[in-house]
PDB file of N, CA and C in Angstrom:
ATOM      1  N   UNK A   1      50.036 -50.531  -5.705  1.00  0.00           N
ATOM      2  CA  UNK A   1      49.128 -49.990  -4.702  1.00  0.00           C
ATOM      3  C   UNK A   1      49.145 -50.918  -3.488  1.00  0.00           C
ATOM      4  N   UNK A   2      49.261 -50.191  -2.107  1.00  0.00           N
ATOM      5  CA  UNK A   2      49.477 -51.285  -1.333  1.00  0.00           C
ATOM      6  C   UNK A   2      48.137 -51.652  -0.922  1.00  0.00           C
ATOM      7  N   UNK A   3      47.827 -52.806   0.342  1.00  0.00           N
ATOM      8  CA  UNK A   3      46.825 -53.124   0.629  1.00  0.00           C
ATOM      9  C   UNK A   3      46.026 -52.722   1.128  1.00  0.00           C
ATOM     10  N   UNK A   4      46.820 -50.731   2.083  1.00  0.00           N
ATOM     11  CA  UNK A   4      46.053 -49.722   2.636  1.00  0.00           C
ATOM     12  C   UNK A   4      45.355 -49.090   1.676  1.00  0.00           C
ATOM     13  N   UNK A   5      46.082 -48.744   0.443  1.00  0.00           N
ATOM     14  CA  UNK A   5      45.575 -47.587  -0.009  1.00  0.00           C
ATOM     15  C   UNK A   5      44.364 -48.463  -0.943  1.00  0.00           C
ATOM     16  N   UNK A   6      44.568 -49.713  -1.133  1.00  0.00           N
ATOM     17  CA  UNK A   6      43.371 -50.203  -1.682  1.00  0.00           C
ATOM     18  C   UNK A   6      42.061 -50.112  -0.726  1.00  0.00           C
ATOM     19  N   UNK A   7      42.152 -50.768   0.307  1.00  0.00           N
ATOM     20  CA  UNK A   7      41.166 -50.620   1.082  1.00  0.00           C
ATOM     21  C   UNK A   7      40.608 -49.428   1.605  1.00  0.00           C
ATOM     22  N   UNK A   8      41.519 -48.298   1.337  1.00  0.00           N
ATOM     23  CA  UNK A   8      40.941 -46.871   1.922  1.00  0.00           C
ATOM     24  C   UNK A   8      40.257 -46.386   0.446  1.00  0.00           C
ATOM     25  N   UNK A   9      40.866 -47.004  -0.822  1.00  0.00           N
ATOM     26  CA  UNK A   9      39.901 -46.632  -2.020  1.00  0.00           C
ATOM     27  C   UNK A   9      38.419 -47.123  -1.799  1.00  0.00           C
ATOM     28  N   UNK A  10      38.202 -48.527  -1.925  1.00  0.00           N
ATOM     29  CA  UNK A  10      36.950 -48.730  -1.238  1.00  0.00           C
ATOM     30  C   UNK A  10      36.485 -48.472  -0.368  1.00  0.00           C
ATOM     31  N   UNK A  11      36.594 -47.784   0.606  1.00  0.00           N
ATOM     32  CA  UNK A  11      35.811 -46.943   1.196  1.00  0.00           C
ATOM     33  C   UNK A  11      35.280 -45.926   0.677  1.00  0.00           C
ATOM     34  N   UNK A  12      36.176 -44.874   0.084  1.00  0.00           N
ATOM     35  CA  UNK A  12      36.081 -44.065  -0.572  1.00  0.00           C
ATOM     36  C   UNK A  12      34.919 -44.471  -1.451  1.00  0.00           C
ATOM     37  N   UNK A  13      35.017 -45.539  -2.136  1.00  0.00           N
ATOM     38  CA  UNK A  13      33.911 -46.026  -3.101  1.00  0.00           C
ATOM     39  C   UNK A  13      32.637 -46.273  -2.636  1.00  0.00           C
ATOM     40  N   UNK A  14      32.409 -46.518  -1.542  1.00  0.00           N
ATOM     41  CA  UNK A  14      31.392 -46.937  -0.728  1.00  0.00           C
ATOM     42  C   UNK A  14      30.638 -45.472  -0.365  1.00  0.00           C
ATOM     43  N   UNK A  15      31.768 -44.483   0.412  1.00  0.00           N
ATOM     44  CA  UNK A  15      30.840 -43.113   0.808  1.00  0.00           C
ATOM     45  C   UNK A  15      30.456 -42.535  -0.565  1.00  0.00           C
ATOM     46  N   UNK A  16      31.151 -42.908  -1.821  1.00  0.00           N
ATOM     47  CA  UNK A  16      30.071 -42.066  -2.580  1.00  0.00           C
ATOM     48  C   UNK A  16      29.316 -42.782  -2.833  1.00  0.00           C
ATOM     49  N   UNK A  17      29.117 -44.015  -3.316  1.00  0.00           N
ATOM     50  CA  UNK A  17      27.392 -44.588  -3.213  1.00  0.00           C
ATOM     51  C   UNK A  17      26.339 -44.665  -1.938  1.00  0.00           C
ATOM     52  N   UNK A  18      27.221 -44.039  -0.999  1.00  0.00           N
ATOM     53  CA  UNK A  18      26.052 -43.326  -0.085  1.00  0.00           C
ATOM     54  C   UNK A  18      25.496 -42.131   0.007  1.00  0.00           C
ATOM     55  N   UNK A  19      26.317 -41.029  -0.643  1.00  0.00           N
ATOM     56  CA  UNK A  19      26.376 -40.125  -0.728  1.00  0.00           C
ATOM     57  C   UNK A  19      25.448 -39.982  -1.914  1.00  0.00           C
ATOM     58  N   UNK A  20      25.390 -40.831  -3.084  1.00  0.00           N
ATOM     59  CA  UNK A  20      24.566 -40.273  -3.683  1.00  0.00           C
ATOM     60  C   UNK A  20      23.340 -40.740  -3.411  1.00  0.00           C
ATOM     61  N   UNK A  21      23.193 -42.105  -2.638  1.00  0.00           N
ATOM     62  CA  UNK A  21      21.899 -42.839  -1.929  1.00  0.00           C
ATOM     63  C   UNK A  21      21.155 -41.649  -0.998  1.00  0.00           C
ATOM     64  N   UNK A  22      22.138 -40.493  -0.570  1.00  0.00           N
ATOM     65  CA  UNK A  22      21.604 -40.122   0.260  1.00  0.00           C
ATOM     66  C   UNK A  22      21.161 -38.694  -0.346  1.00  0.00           C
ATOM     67  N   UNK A  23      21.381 -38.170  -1.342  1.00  0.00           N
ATOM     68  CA  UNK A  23      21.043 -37.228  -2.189  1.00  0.00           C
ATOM     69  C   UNK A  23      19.893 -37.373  -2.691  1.00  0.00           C
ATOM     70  N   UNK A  24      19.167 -38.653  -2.710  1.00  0.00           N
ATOM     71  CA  UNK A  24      17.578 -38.902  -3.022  1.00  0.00           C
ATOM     72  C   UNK A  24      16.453 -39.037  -1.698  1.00  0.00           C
ATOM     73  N   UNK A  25      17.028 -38.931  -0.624  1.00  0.00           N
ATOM     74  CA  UNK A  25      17.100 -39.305   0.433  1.00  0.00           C
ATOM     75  C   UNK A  25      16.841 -37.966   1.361  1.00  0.00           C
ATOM     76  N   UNK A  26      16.007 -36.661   1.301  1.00  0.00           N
ATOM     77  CA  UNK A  26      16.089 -35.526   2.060  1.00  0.00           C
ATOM     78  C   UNK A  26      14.844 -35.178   2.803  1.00  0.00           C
ATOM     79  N   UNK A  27      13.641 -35.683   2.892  1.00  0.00           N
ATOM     80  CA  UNK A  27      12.956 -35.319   3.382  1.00  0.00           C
ATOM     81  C   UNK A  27      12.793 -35.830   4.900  1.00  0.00           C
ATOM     82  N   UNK A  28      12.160 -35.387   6.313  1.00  0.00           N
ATOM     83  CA  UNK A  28      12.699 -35.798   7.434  1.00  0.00           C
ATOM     84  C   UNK A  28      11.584 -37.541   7.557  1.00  0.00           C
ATOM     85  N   UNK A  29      10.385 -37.084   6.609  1.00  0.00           N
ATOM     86  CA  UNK A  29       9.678 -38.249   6.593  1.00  0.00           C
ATOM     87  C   UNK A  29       9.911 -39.229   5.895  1.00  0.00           C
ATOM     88  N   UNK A  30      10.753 -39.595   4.322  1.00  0.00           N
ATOM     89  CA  UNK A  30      11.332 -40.694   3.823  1.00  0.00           C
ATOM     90  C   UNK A  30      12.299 -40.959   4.822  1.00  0.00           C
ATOM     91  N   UNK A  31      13.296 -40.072   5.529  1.00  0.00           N
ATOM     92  CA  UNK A  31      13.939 -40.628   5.879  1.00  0.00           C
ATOM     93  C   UNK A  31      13.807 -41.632   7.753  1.00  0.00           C
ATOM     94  N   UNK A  32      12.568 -41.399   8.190  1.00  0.00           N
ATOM     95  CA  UNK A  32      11.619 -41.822   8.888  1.00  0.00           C
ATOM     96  C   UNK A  32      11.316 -43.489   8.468  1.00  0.00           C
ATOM     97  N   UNK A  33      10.450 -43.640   7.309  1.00  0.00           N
ATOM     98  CA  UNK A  33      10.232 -44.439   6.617  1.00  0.00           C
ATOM     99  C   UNK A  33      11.407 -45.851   6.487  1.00  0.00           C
ATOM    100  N   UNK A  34      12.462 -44.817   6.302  1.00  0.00           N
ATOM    101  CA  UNK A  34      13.369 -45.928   5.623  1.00  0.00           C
ATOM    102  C   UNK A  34      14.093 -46.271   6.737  1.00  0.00           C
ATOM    103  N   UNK A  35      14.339 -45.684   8.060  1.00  0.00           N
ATOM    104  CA  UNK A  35      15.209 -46.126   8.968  1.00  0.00           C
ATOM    105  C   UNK A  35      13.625 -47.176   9.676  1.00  0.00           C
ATOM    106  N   UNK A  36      12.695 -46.824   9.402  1.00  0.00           N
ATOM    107  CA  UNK A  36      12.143 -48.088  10.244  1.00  0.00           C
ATOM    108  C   UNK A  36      11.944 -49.447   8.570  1.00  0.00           C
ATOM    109  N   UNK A  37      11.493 -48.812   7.566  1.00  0.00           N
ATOM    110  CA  UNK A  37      11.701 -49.835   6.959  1.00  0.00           C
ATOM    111  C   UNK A  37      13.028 -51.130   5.977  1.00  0.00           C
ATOM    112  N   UNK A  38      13.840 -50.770   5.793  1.00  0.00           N
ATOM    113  CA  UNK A  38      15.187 -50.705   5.457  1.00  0.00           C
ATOM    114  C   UNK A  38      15.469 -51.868   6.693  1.00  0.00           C
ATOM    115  N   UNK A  39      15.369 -52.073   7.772  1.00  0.00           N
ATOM    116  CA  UNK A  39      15.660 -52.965   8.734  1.00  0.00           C
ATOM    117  C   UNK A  39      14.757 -54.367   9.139  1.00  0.00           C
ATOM    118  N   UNK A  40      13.348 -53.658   8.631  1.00  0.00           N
ATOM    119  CA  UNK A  40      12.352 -54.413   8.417  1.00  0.00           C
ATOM    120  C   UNK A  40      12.890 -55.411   7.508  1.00  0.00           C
ATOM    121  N   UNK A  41      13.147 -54.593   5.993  1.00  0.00           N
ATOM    122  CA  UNK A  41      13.199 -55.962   4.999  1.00  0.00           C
ATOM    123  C   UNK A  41      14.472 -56.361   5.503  1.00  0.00           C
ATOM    124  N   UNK A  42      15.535 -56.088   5.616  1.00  0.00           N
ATOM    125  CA  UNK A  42      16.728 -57.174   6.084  1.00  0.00           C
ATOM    126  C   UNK A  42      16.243 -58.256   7.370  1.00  0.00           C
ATOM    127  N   UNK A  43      16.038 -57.810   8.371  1.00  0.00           N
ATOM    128  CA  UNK A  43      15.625 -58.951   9.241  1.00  0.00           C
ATOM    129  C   UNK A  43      14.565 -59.891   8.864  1.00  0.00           C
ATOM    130  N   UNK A  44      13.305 -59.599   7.698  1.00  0.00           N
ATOM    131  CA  UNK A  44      12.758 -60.346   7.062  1.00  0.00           C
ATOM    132  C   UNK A  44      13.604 -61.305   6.359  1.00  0.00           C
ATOM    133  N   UNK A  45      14.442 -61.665   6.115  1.00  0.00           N
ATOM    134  CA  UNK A  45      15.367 -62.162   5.543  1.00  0.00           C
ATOM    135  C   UNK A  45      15.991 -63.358   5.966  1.00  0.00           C
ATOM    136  N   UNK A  46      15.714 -62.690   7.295  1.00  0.00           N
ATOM    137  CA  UNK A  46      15.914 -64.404   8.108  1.00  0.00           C
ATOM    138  C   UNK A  46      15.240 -64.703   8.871  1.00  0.00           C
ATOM    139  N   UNK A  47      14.047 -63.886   9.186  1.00  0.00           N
ATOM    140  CA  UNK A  47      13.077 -64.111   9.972  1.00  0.00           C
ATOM    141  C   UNK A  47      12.006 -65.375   9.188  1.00  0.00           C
ATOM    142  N   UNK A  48      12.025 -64.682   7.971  1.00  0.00           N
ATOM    143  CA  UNK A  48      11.387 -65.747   7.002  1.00  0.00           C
ATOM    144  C   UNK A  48      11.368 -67.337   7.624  1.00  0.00           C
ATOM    145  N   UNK A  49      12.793 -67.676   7.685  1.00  0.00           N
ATOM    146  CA  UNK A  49      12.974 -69.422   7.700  1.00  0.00           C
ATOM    147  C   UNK A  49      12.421 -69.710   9.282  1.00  0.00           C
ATOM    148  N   UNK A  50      12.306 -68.940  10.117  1.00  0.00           N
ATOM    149  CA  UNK A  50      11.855 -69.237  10.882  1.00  0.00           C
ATOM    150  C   UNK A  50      10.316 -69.399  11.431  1.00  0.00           C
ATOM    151  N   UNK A  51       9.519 -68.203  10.666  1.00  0.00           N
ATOM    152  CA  UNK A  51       8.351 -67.812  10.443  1.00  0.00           C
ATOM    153  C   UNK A  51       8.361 -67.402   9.735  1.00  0.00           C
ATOM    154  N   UNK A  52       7.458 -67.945   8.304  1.00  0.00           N
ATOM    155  CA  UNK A  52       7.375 -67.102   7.544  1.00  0.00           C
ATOM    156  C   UNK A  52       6.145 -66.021   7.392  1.00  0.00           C
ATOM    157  N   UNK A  53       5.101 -66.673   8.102  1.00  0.00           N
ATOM    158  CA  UNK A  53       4.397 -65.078   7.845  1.00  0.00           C
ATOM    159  C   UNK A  53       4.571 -63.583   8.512  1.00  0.00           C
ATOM    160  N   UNK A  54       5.990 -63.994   9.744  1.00  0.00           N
ATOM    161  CA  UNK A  54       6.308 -62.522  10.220  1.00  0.00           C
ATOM    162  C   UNK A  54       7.425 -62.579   8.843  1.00  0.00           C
ATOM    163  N   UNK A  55       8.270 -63.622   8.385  1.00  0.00           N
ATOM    164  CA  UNK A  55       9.014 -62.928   7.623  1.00  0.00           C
ATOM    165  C   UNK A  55       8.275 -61.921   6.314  1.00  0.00           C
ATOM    166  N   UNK A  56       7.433 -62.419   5.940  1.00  0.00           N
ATOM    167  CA  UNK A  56       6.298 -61.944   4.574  1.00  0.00           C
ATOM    168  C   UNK A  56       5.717 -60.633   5.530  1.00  0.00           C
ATOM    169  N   UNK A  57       5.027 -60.355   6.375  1.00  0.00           N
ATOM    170  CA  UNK A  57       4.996 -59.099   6.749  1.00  0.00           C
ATOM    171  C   UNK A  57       6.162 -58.289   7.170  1.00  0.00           C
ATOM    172  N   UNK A  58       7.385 -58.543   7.367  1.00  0.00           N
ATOM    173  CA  UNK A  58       7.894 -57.451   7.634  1.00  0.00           C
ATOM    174  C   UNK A  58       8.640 -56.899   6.277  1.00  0.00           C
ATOM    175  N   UNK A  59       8.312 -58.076   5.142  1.00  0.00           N
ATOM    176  CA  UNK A  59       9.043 -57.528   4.321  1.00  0.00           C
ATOM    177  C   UNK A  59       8.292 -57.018   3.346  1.00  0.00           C
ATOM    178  N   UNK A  60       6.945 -56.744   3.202  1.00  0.00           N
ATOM    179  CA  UNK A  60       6.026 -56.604   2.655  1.00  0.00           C
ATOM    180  C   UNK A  60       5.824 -55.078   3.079  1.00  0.00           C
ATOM    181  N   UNK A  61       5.883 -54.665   4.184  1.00  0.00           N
ATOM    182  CA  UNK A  61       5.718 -54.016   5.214  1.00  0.00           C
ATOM    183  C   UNK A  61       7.000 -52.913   5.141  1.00  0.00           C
ATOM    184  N   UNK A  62       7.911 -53.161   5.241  1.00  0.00           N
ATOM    185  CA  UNK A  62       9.203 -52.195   4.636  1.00  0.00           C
ATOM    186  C   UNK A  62       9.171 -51.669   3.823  1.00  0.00           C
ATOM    187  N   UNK A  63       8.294 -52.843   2.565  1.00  0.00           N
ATOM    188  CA  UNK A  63       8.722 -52.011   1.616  1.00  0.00           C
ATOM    189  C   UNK A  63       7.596 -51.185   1.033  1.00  0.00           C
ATOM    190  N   UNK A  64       6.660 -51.098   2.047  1.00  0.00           N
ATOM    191  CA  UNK A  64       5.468 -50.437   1.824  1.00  0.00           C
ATOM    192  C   UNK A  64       5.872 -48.815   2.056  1.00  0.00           C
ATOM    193  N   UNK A  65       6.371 -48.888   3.111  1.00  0.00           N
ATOM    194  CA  UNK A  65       7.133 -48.585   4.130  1.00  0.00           C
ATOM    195  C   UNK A  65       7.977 -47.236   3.193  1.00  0.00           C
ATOM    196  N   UNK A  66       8.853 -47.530   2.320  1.00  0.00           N
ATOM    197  CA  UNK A  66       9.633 -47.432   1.152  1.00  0.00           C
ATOM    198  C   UNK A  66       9.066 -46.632   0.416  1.00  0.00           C
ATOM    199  N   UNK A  67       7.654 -46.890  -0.401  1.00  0.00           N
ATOM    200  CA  UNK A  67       7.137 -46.359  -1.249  1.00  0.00           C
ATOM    201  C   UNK A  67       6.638 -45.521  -0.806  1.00  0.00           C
ATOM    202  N   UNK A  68       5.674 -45.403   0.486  1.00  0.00           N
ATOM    203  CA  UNK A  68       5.263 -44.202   1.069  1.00  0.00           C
ATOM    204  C   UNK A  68       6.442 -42.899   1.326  1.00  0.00           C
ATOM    205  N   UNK A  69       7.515 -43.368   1.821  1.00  0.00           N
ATOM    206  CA  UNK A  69       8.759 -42.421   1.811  1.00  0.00           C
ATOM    207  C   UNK A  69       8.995 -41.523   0.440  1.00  0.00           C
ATOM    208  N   UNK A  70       8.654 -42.663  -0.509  1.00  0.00           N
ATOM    209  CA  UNK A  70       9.367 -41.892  -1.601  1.00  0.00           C
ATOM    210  C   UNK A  70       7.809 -41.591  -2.157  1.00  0.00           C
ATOM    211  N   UNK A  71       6.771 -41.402  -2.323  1.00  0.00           N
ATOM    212  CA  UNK A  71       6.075 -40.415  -2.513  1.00  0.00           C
ATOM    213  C   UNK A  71       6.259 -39.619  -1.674  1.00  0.00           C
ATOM    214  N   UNK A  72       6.384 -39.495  -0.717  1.00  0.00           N
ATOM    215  CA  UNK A  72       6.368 -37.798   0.406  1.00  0.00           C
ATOM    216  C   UNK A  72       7.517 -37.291  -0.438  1.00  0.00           C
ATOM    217  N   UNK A  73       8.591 -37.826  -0.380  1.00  0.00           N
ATOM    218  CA  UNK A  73       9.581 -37.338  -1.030  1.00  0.00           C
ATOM    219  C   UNK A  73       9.313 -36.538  -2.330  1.00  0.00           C
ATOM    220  N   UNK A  74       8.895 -37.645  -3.184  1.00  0.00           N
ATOM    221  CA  UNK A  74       8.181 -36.836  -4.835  1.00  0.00           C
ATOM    222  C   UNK A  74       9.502 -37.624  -5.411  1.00  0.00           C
ATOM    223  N   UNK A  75      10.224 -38.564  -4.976  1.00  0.00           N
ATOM    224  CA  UNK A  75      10.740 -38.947  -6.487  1.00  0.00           C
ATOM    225  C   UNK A  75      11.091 -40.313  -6.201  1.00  0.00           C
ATOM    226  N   UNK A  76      11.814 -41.046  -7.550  1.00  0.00           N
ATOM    227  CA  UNK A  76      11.621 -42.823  -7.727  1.00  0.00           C
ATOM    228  C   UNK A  76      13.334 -43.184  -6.371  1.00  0.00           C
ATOM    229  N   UNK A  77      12.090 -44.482  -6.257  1.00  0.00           N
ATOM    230  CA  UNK A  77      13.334 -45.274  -5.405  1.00  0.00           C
ATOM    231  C   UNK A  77      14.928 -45.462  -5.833  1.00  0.00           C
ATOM    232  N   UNK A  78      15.736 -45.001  -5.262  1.00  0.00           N
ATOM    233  CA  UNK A  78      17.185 -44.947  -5.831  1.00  0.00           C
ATOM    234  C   UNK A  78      17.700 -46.228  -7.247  1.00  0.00           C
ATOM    235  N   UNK A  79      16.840 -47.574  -5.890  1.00  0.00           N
ATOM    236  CA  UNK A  79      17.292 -48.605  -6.813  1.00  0.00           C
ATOM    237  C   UNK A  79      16.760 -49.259  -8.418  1.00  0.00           C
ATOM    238  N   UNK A  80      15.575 -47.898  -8.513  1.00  0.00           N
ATOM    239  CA  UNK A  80      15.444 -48.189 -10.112  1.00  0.00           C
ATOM    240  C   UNK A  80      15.846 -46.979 -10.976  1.00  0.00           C
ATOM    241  N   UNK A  81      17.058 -46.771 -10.519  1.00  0.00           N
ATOM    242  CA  UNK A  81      17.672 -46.214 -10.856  1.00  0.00           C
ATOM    243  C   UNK A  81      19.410 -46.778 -11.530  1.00  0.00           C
ATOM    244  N   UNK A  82      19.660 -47.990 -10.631  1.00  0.00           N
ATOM    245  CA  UNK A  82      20.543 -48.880 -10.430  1.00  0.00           C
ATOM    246  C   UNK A  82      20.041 -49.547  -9.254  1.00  0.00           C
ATOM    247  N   UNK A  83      19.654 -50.562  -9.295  1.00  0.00           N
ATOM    248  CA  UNK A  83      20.141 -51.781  -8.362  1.00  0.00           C
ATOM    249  C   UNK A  83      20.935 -52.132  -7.307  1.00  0.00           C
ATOM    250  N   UNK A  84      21.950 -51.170  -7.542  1.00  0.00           N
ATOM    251  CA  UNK A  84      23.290 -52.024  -6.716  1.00  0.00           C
ATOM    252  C   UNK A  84      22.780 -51.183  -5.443  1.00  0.00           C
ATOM    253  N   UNK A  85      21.746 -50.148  -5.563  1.00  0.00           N
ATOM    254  CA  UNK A  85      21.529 -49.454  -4.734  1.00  0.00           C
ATOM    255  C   UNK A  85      20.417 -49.842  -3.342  1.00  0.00           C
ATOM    256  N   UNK A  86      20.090 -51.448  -3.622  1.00  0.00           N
ATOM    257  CA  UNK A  86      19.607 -52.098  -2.398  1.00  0.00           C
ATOM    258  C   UNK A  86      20.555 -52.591  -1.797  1.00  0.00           C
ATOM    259  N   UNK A  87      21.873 -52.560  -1.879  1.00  0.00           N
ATOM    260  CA  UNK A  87      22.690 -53.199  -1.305  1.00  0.00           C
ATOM    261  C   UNK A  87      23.683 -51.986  -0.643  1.00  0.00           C
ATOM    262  N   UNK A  88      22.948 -50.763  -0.847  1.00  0.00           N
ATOM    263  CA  UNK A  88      23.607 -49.322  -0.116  1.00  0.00           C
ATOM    264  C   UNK A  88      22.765 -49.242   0.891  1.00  0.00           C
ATOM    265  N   UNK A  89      21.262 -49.286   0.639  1.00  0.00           N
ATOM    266  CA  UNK A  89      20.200 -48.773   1.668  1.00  0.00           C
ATOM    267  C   UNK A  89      20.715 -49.304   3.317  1.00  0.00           C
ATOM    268  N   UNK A  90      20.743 -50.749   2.886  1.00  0.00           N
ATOM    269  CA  UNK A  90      21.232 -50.701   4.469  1.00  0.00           C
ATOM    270  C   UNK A  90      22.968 -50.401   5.262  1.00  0.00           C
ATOM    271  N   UNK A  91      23.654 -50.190   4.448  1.00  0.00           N
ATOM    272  CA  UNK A  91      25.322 -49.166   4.767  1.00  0.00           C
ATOM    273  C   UNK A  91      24.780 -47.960   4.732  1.00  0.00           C
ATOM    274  N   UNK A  92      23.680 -47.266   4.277  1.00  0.00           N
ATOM    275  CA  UNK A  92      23.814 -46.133   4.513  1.00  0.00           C
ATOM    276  C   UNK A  92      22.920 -45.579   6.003  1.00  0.00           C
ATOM    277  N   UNK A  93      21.893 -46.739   6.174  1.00  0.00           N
ATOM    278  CA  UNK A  93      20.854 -46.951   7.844  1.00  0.00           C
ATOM    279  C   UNK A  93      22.256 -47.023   8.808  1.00  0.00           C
ATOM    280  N   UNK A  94      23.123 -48.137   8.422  1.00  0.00           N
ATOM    281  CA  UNK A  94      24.026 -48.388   9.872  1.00  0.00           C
ATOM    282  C   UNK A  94      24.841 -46.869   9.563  1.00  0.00           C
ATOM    283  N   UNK A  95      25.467 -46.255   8.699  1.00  0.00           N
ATOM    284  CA  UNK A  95      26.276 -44.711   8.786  1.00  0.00           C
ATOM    285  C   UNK A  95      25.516 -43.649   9.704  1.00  0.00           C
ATOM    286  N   UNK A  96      23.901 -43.809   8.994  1.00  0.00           N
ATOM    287  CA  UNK A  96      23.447 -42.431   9.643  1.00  0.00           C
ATOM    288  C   UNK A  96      23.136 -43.131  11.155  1.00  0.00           C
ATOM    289  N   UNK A  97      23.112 -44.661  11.231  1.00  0.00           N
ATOM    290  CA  UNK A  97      22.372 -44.458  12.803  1.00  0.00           C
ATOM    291  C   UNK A  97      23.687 -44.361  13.554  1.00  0.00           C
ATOM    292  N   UNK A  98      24.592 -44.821  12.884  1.00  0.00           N
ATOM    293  CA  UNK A  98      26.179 -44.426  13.712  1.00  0.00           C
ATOM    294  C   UNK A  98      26.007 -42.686  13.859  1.00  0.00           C
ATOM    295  N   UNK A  99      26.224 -41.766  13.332  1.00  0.00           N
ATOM    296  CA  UNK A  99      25.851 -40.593  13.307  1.00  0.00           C
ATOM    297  C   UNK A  99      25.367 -40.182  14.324  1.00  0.00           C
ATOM    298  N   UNK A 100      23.987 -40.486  14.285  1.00  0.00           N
ATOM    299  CA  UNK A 100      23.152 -40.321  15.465  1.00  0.00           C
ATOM    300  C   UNK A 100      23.391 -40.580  16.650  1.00  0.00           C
ATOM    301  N   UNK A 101      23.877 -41.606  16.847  1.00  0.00           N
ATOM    302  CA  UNK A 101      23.942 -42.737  18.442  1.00  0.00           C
ATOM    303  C   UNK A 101      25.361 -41.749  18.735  1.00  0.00           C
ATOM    304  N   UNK A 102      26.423 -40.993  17.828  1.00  0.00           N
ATOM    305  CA  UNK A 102      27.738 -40.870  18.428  1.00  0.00           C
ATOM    306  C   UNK A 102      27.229 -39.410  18.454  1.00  0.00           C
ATOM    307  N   UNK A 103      26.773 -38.022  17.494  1.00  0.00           N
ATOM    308  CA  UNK A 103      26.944 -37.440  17.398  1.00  0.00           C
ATOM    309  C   UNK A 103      27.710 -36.817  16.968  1.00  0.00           C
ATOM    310  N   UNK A 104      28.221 -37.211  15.748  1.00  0.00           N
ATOM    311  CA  UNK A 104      28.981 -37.007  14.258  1.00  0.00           C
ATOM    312  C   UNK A 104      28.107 -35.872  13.719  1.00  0.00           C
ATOM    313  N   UNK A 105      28.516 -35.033  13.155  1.00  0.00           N
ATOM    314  CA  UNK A 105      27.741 -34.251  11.871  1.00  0.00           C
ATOM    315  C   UNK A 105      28.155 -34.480  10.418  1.00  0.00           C
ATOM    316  N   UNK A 106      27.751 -34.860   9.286  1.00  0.00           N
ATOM    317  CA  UNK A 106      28.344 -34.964   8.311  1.00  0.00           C
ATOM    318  C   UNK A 106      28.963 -33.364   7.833  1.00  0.00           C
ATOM    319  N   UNK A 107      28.350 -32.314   8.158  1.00  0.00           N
ATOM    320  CA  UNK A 107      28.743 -31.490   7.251  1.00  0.00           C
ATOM    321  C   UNK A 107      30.264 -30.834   8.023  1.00  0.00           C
ATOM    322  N   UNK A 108      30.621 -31.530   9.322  1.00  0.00           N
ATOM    323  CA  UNK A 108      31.606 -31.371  10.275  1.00  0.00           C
ATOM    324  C   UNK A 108      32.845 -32.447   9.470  1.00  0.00           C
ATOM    325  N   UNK A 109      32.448 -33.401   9.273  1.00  0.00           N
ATOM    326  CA  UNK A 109      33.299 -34.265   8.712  1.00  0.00           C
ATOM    327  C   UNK A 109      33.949 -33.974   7.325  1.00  0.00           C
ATOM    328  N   UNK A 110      33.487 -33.212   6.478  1.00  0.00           N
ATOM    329  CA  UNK A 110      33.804 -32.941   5.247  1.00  0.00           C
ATOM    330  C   UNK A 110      34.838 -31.393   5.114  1.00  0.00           C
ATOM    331  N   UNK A 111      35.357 -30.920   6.324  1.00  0.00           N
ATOM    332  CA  UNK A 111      35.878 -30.048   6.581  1.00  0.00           C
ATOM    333  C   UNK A 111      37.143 -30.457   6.865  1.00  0.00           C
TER     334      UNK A 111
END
């Protein structure tokens, strides 16, 4: 396998763990929620060492943020479902805000 077709597999691997991140993911208000919170907790992350009580509120705050989403929604957070799925939430914020900012359609792309 060369070094393209590996790297175009992982991708491949990547859109479906977004794809299914994003299959839990349909209501216009979780998904509200999570594009403002989802950025919250990552920049908490390093906001922390600098301040930590903005880092502790914003990450406190996201993920409040989070849970309110997924009650409107009506069902459990992806990642207790699997785990690996906090480490999708934010690849799948930068896809859809790419989306948005270019004017991509997904259901255009799959054609």
């Amino acid at each position: 396998m060369s070094a393209q077709d590996q790297s175009s597999g992982s991708g491949a691997a990547v859109n479906r763990w977004i794809d299914r991140y994003r299959a839990d993911h349909n209501h216009p208000l979780n998904h509200l929620t999570h594009f403002i919170g989802i950025p919250a907790i990552v920049i908490s992350l390093v906001v922390v060492f600098f301040d930590w009580k903005w880092g502790l509120g914003l990450f406190v705050g996201g993920w409040i943020l989070q849970f309110v989403g997924h009650g409107i929604e009506g069902n459990k957070p992806s990642f207790m479902k699997d785990p690996r799925f906090l480490l999708v939430a934010p690849l799948y914020i930068i896809q859809e805000g790419f989306r948005k900012l270019t004017g991509h359609n997904r259901s255009t792309e799959k054609d």
